[in-house]
Protein backbone atom coordinates (compact mmCIF):
# COMPACT_ATOMS: atom_id res chain seq x y z
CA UNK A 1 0.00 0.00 0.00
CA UNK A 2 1.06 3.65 -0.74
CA UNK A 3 2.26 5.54 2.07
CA UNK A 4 0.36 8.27 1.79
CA UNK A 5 1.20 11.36 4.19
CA UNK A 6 -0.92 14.69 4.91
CA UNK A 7 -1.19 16.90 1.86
CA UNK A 8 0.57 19.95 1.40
CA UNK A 9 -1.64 21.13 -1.25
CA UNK A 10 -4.24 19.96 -4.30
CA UNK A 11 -1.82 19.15 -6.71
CA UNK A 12 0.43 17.48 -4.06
CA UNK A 13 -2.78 15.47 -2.99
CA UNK A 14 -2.74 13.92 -6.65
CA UNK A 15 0.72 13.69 -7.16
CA UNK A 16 0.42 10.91 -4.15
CA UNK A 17 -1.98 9.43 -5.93
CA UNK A 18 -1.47 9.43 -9.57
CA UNK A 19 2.66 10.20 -9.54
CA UNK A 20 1.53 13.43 -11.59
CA UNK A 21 4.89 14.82 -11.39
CA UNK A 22 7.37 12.08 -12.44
CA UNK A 23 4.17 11.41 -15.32
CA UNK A 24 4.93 14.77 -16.31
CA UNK A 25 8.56 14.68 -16.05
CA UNK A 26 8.95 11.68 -18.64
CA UNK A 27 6.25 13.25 -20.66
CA UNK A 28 7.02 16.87 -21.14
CA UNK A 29 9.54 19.06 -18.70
CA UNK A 30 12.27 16.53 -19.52
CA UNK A 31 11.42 15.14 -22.78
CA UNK A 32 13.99 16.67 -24.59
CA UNK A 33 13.84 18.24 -28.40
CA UNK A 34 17.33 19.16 -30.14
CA UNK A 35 17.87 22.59 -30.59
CA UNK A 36 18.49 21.74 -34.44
CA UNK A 37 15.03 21.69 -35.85
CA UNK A 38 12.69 24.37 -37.95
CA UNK A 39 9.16 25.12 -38.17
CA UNK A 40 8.36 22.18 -39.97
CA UNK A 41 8.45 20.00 -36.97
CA UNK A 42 5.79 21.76 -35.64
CA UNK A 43 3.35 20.32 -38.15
CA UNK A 44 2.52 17.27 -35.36
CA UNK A 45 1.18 19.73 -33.04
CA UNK A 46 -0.46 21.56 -35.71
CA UNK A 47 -2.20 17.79 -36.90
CA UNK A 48 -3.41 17.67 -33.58
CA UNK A 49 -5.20 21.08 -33.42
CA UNK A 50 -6.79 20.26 -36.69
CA UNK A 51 -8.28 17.25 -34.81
CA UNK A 52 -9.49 18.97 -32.03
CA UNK A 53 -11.39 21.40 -34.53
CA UNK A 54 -12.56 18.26 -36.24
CA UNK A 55 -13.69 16.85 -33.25
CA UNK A 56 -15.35 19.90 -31.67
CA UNK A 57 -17.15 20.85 -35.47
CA UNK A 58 -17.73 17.05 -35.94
CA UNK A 59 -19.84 17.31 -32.09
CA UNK A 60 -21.73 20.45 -33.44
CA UNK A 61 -22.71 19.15 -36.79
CA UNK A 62 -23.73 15.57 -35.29
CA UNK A 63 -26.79 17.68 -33.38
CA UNK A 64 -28.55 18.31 -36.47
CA UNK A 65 -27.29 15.61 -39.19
CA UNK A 66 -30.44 13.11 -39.95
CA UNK A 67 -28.26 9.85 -41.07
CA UNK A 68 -31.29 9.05 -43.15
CA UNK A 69 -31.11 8.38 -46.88
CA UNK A 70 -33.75 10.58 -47.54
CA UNK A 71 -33.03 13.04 -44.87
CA UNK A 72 -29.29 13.64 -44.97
CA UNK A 73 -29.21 15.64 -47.85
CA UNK A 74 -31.91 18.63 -46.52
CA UNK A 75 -30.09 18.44 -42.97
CA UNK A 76 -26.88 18.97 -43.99
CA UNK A 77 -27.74 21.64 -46.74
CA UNK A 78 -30.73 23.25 -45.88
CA UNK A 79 -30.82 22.72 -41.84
CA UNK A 80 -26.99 23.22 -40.80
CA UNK A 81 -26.64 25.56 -43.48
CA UNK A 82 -30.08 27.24 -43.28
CA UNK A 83 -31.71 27.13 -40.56
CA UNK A 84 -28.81 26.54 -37.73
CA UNK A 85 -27.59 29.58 -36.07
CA UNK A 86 -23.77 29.77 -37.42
CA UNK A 87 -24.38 26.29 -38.61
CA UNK A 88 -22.70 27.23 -42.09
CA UNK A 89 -19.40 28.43 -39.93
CA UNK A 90 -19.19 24.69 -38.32
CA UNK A 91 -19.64 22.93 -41.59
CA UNK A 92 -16.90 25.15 -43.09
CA UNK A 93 -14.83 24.73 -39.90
CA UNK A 94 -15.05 21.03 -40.17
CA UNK A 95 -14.72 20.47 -44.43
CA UNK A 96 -11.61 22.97 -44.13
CA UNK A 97 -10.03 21.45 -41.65
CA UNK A 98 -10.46 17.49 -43.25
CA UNK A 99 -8.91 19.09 -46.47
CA UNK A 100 -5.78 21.09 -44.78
CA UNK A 101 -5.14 17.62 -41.96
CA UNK A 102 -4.07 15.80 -45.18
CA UNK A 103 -2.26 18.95 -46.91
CA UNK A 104 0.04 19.06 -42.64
CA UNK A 105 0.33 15.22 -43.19
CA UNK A 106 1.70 15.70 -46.72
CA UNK A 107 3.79 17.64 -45.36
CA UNK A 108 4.87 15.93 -42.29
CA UNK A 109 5.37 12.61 -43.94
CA UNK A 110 7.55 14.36 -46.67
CA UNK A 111 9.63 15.94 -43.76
CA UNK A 112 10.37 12.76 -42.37
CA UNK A 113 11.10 11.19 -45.61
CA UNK A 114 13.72 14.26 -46.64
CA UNK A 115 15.58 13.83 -43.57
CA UNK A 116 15.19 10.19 -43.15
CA UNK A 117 13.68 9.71 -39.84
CA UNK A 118 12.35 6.74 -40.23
CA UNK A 119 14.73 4.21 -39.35
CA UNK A 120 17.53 3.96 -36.54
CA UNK A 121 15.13 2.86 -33.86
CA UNK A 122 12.32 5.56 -35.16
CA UNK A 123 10.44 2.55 -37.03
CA UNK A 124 7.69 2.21 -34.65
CA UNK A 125 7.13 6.61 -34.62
CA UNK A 126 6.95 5.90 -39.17
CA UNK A 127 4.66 3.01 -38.71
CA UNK A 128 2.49 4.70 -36.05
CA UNK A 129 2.12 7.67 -38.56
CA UNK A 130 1.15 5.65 -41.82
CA UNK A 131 -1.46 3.78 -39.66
CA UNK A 132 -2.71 7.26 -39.30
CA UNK A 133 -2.64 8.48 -42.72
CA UNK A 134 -4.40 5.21 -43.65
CA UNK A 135 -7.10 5.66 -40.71
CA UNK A 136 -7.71 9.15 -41.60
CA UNK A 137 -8.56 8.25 -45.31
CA UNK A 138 -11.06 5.79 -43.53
CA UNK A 139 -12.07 8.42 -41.36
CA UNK A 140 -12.37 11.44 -44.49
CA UNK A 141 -14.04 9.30 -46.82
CA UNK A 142 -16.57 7.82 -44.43
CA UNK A 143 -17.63 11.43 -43.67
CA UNK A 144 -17.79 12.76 -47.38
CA UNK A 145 -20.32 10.18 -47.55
CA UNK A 146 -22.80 12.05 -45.14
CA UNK A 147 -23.73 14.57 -47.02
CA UNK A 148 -25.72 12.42 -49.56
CA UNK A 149 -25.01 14.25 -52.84
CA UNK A 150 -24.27 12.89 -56.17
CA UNK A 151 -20.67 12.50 -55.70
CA UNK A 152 -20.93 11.28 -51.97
CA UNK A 153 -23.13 8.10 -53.62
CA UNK A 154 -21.06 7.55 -56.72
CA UNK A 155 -17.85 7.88 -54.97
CA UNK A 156 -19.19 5.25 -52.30
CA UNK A 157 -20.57 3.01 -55.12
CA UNK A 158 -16.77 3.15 -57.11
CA UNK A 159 -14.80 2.69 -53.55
CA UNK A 160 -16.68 -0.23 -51.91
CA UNK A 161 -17.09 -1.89 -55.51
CA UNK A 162 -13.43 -2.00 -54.97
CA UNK A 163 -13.96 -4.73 -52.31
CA UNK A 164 -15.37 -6.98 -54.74
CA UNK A 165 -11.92 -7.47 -56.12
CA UNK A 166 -10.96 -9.46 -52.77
CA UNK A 167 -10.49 -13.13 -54.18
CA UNK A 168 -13.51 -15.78 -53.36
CA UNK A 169 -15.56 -13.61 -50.58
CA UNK A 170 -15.10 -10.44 -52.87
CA UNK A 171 -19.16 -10.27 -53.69
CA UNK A 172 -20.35 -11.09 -50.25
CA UNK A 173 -17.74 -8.81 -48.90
CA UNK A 174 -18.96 -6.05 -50.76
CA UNK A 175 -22.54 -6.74 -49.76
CA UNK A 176 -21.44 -6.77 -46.01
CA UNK A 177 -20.07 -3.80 -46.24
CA UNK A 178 -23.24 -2.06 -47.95
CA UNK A 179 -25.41 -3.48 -45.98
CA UNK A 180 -27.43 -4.24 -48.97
CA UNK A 181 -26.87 -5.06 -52.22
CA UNK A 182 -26.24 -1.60 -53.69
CA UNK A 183 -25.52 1.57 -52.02
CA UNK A 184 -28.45 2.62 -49.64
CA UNK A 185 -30.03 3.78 -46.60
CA UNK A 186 -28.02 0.98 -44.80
CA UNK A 187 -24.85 1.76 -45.98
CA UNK A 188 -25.09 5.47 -45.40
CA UNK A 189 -26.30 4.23 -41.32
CA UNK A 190 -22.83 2.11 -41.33
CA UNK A 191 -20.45 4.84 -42.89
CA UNK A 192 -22.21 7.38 -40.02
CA UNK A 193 -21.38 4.65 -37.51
CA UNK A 194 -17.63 4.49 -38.75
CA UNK A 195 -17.15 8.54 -38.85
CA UNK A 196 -18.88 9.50 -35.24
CA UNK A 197 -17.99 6.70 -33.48
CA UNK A 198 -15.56 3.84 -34.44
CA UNK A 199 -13.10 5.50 -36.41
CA UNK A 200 -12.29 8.38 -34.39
CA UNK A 201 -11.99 6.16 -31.33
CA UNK A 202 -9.12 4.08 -33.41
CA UNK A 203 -7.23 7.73 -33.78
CA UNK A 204 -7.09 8.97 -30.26
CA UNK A 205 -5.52 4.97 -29.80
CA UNK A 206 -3.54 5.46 -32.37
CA UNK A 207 -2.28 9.48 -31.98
CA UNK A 208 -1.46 8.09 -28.24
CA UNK A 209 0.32 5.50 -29.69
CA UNK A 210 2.56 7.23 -31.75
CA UNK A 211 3.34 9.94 -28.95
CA UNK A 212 4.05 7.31 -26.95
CA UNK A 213 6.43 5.93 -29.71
CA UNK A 214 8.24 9.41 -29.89
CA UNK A 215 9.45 8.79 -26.01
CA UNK A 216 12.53 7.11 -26.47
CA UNK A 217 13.68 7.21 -29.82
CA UNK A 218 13.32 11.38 -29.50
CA UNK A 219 12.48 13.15 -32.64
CA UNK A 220 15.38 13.61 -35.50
CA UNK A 221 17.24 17.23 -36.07
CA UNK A 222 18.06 19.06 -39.27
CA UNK A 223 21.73 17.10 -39.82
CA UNK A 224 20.40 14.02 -38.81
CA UNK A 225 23.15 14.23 -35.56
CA UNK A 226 23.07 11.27 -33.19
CA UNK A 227 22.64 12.89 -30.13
CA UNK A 228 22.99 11.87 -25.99
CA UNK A 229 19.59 13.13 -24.68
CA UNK A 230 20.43 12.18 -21.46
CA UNK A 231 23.61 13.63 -21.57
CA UNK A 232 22.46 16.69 -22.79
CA UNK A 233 19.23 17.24 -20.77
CA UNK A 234 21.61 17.15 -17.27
CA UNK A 235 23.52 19.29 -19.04
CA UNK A 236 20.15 21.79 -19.87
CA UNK A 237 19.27 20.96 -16.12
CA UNK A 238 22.76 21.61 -14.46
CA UNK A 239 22.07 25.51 -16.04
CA UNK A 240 24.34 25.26 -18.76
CA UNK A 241 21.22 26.15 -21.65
CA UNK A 242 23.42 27.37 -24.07
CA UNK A 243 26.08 24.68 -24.43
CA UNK A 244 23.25 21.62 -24.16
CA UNK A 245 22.04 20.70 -27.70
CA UNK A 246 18.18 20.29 -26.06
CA UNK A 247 15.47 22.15 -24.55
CA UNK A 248 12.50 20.90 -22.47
CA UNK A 249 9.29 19.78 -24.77
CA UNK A 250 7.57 22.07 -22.00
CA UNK A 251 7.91 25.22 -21.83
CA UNK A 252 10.79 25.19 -24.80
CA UNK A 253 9.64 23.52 -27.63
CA UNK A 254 5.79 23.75 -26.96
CA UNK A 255 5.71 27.79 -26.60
CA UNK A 256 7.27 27.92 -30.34
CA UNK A 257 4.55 25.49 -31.56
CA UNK A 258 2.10 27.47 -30.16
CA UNK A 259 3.20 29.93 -32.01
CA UNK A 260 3.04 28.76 -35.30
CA UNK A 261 -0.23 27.10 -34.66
CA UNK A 262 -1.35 30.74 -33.99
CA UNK A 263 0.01 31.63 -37.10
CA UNK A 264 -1.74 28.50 -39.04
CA UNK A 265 -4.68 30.08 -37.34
CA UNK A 266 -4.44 32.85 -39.66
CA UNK A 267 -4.33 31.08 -42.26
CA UNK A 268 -6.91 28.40 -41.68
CA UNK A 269 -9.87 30.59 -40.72
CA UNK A 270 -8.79 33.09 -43.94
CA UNK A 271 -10.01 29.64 -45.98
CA UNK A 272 -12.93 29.21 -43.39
CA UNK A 273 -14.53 32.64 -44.16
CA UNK A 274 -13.50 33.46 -47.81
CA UNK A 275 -12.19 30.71 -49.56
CA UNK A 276 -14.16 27.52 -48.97
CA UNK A 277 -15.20 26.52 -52.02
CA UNK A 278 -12.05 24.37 -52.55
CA UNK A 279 -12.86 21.82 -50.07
CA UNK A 280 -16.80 21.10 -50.89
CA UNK A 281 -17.18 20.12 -54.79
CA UNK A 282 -20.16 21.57 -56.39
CA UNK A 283 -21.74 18.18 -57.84
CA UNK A 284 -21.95 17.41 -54.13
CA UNK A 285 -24.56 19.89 -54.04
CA UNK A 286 -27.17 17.82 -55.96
CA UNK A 287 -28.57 15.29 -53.91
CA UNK A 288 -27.83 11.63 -54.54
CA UNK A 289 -29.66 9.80 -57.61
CA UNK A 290 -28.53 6.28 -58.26
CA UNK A 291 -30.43 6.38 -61.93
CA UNK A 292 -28.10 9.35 -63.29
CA UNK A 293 -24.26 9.13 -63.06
CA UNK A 294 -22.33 12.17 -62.85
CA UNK A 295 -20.05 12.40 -66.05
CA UNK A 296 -16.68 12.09 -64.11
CA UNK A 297 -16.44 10.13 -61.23
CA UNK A 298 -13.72 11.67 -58.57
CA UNK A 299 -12.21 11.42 -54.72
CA UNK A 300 -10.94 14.55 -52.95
CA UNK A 301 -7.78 16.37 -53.67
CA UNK A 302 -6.08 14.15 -51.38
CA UNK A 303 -7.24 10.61 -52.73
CA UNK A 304 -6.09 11.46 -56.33
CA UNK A 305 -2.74 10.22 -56.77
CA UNK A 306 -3.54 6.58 -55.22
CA UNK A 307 -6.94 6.26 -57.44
CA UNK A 308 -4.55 7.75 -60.49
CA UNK A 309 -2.50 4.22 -60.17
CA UNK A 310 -6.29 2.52 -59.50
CA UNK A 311 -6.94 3.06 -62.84
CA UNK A 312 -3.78 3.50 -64.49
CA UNK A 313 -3.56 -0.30 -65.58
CA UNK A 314 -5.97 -0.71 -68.38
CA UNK A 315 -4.36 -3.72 -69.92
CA UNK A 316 -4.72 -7.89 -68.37
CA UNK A 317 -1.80 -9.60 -67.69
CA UNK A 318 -2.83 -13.67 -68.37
CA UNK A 319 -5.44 -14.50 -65.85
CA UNK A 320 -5.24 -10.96 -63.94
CA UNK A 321 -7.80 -8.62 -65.16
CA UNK A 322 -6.91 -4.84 -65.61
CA UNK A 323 -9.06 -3.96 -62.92
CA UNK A 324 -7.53 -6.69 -60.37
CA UNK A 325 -3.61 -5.56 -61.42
CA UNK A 326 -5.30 -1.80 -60.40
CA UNK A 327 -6.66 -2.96 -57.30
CA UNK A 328 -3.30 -4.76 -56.31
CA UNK A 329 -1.15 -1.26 -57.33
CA UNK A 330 -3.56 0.48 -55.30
CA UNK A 331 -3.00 -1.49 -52.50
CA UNK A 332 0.35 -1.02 -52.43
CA UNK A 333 0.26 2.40 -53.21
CA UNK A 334 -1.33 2.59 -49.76
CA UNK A 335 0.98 0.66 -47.37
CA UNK A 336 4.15 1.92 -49.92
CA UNK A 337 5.37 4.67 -48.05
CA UNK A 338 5.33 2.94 -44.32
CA UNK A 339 7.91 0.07 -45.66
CA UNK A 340 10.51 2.69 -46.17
CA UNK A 341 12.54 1.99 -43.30
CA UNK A 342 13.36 -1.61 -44.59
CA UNK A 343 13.52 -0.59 -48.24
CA UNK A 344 15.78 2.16 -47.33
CA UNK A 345 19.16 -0.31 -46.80
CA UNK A 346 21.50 2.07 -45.57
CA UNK A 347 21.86 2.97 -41.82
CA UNK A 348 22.85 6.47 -42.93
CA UNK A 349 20.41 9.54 -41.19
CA UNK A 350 20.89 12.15 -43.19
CA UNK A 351 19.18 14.81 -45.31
CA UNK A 352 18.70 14.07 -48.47
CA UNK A 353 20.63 17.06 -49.52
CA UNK A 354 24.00 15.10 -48.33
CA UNK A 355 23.08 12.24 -50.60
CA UNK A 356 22.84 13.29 -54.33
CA UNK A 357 21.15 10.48 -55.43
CA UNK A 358 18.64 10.50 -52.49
CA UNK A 359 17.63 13.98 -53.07
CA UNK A 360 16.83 13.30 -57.35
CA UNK A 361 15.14 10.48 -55.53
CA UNK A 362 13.07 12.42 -52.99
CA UNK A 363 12.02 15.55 -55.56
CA UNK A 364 11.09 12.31 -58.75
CA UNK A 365 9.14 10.97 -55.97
CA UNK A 366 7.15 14.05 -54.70
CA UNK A 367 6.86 15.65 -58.72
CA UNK A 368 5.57 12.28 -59.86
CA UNK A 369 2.92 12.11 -56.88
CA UNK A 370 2.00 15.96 -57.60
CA UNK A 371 1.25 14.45 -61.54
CA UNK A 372 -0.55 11.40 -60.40
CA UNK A 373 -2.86 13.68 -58.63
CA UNK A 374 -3.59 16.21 -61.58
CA UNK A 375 -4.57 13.37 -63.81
CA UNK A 376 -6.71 11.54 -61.20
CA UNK A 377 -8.73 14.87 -61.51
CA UNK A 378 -8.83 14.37 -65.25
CA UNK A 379 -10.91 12.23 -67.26
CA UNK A 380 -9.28 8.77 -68.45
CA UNK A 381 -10.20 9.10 -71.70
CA UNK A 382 -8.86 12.75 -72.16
CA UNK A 383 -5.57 13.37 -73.76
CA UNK A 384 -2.64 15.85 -74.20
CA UNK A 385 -0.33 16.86 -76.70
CA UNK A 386 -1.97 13.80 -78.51
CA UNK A 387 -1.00 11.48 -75.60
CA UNK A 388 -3.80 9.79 -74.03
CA UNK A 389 -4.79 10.52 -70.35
CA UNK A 390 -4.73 7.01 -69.44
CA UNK A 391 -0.96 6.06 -70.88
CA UNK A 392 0.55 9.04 -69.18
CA UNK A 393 -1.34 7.40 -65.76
CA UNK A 394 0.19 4.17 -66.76
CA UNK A 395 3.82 5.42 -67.11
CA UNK A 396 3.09 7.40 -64.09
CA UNK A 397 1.97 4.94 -61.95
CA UNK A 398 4.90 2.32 -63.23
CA UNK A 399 7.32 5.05 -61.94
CA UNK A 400 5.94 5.33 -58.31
CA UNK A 401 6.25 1.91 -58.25
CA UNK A 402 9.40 1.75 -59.49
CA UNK A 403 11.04 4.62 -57.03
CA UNK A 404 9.41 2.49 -53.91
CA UNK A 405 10.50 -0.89 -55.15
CA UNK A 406 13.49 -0.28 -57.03
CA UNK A 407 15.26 2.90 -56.63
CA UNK A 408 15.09 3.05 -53.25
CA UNK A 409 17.16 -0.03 -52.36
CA UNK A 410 19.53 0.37 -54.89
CA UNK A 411 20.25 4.22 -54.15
CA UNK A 412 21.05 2.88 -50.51
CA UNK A 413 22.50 0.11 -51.23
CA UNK A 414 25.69 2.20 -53.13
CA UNK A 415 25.12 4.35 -50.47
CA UNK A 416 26.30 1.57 -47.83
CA UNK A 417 28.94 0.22 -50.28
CA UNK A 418 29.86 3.90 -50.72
CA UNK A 419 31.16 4.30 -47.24
């Protein structure tokens, strides 16, 4: 049993009880950050304000939202819109903020990717992160469902026809998943269930998780430098600040993210009250009718690159259909980017910068992703210069693969040999 003594105060009273201090020790006033680092490490903190305004909008919308085939439509565009007081600002609030969380984890994942800090012990923090990209494009494409428009049914009637694809329970899988045989009132119940409830229930696990994960690896710096932490934090704590190569993640590092989450601010309620547009698609605005089908059939912004490789295979290879090679690339396409610590074969944490090959690499990798994603947006059987839409996918597509599979290893590899 504890041996608990007469409290000197409130906060001593719970530190008996719940070792508050020595929790917030390990967790914050001596977690130490390197010095070394620039504002684009603060985009984790900024990932998790964008939740919190996802959560808080997602609360205030949920209110009013009828998850009702033939309700959801009016409620979201004529009741929340309408009729709500400042209803229009929450729907904003929350469609802005789904659209910028995958522009920050853009972002962050490039970051990491450009400085290579994702291997060297900080496999687990990579992983962690992926698993969160992938949830999130669960948890964003589950709610553009909701609204119940043209593009919210298509899109669900493309994405969950994927399923069918799954060898020998493909069909019934697809029919479990809808709830019915085509896209309906069911389905639209389920995908509600997933984006209030389930899914954002597997993030807070998972955001935990890979905070948790950032403990004892600590976070990389700009040179890649292998540092002592615990060297340098006694250092930090003994009072010599300057000399140490850390500061606390509280006060240090946190009041600078603060910062340039205030500054984000800015930016993110300029697009709130003046440029929303971008992030709600104007088919969406004509409610759902499974007897006409819009002309072009298209995911979000942030979607387009991995349905660009989807359908960038239009050709069967023996007894693999065009639309099963697709699937498979699509797949990949998704888990690709969290196998780069064991693709990656050299032990070398550096920026890519230090690495020619690495950084033609790292700028082929993000150009080519950039160009999947314009010609997701444009029809497949478009064409420029001549050249059809859906061979420039192809070659497109072949390359992504190629960098990931190919590229990757054997840049590294000389890289090791190189040494």
């Amino acid at each position: 049993m504890a041996n608990i003594k007469k409290s000197t105060s409130l906060g001593d009273w719970f530190d008996q009880r719940l070792a508050v201090k020595k929790f917030w020790n390990v967790m914050a006033a001596e977690y130490w950050i390197p010095k070394n680092i620039s504002f684009l490490w603060a985009m984790g903190v900024i990932l998790l304000a964008l939740f919190v305004i996802l959560f808080v909008s997602g609360l205030m919308l949920v209110m009013y939202y009828k998850p009702d085939a033939k309700l959801a439509f009016d409620s979201v565009n004529y009741t929340i819109m309408q009729e709500v007081e400042y209803g229009w600002l929450w729907r904003h609030m929350h469609g802005i903020a789904a659209s910028i969380t995958f522009l920050i984890i853009y972002i962050h994942t490039f970051t990491g990717i450009y400085y290579r800090s994702y291997k060297n012990g900080r496999e687990m923090i990579w992983v962690s992160g992926i698993l969160l990209f992938i949830i999130f494009s669960a948890e964003a494409f589950s709610g553009y469902m909701l609204p119940w428009g043209q593009m919210s049914y298509w899109a669900a009637q493309v994405i969950t026809q994927l399923f069918g694809g799954v060898p020998i329970i493909g069909d019934a899988l697809v029919e479990w998943i809808r709830g019915d045989y085509a896209v309906s009132d069911p389905t639209l119940t389920r995908f509600y269930m997933l984006h209030v409830c389930l899914l954002p229930i597997v993030i807070i696990a998972v955001i935990a998780f890979h905070f948790y994960s950032l403990r004892f690896p600590h976070v990389n710096n700009l040179d890649g430098e292998e540092i002592d932490f615990d060297l340098e934090g006694e250092k930090y704590l003994s009072g010599k600040v300057k000399e140490s190569k850390v500061i606390p993640f509280w006060p240090g590092f946190l009041a600078k993210d603060f910062f340039y989450v205030s500054i984000f601010m800015i930016f993110f309620f300029y697009l709130v009250g003046f440029n929303y547009n971008f992030a709600m698609d104007p088919i969406n605005f004509e409610p759902a009718n499974s007897l006409k089908t819009p002309t072009h059939i298209y995911p979000e912004w942030y979607f387009l690159w991995q349905y660009e490789i989807l359908r960038g295979f239009f050709f069967d290879i023996g007894p693999l259909k065009a639309s099963d090679i697709g699937l498979i690339a699509f797949s990949f396409a998704g888990v690709s980017l969290g196998l780069l610590p064991w693709l990656d074969r050299s032990d070398v944490v550096a920026p890519a910068h230090k690495n020619r090959g690495f950084f033609i690499w790292f700028w082929v990798l993000l150009v080519d992703m950039i160009l999947l994603s314009i010609f997701g947006k444009l029809p497949a059987d478009g064409s420029i210069m001549g050249i059809n839409n859906t061979y420039i996918g192809f070659v497109l597509s072949i390359l992504y693969i190629g960098l990931i599979v190919v590229f990757l290893p054997l840049i590294t590899i000389l890289e090791r040999k190189g040494r």
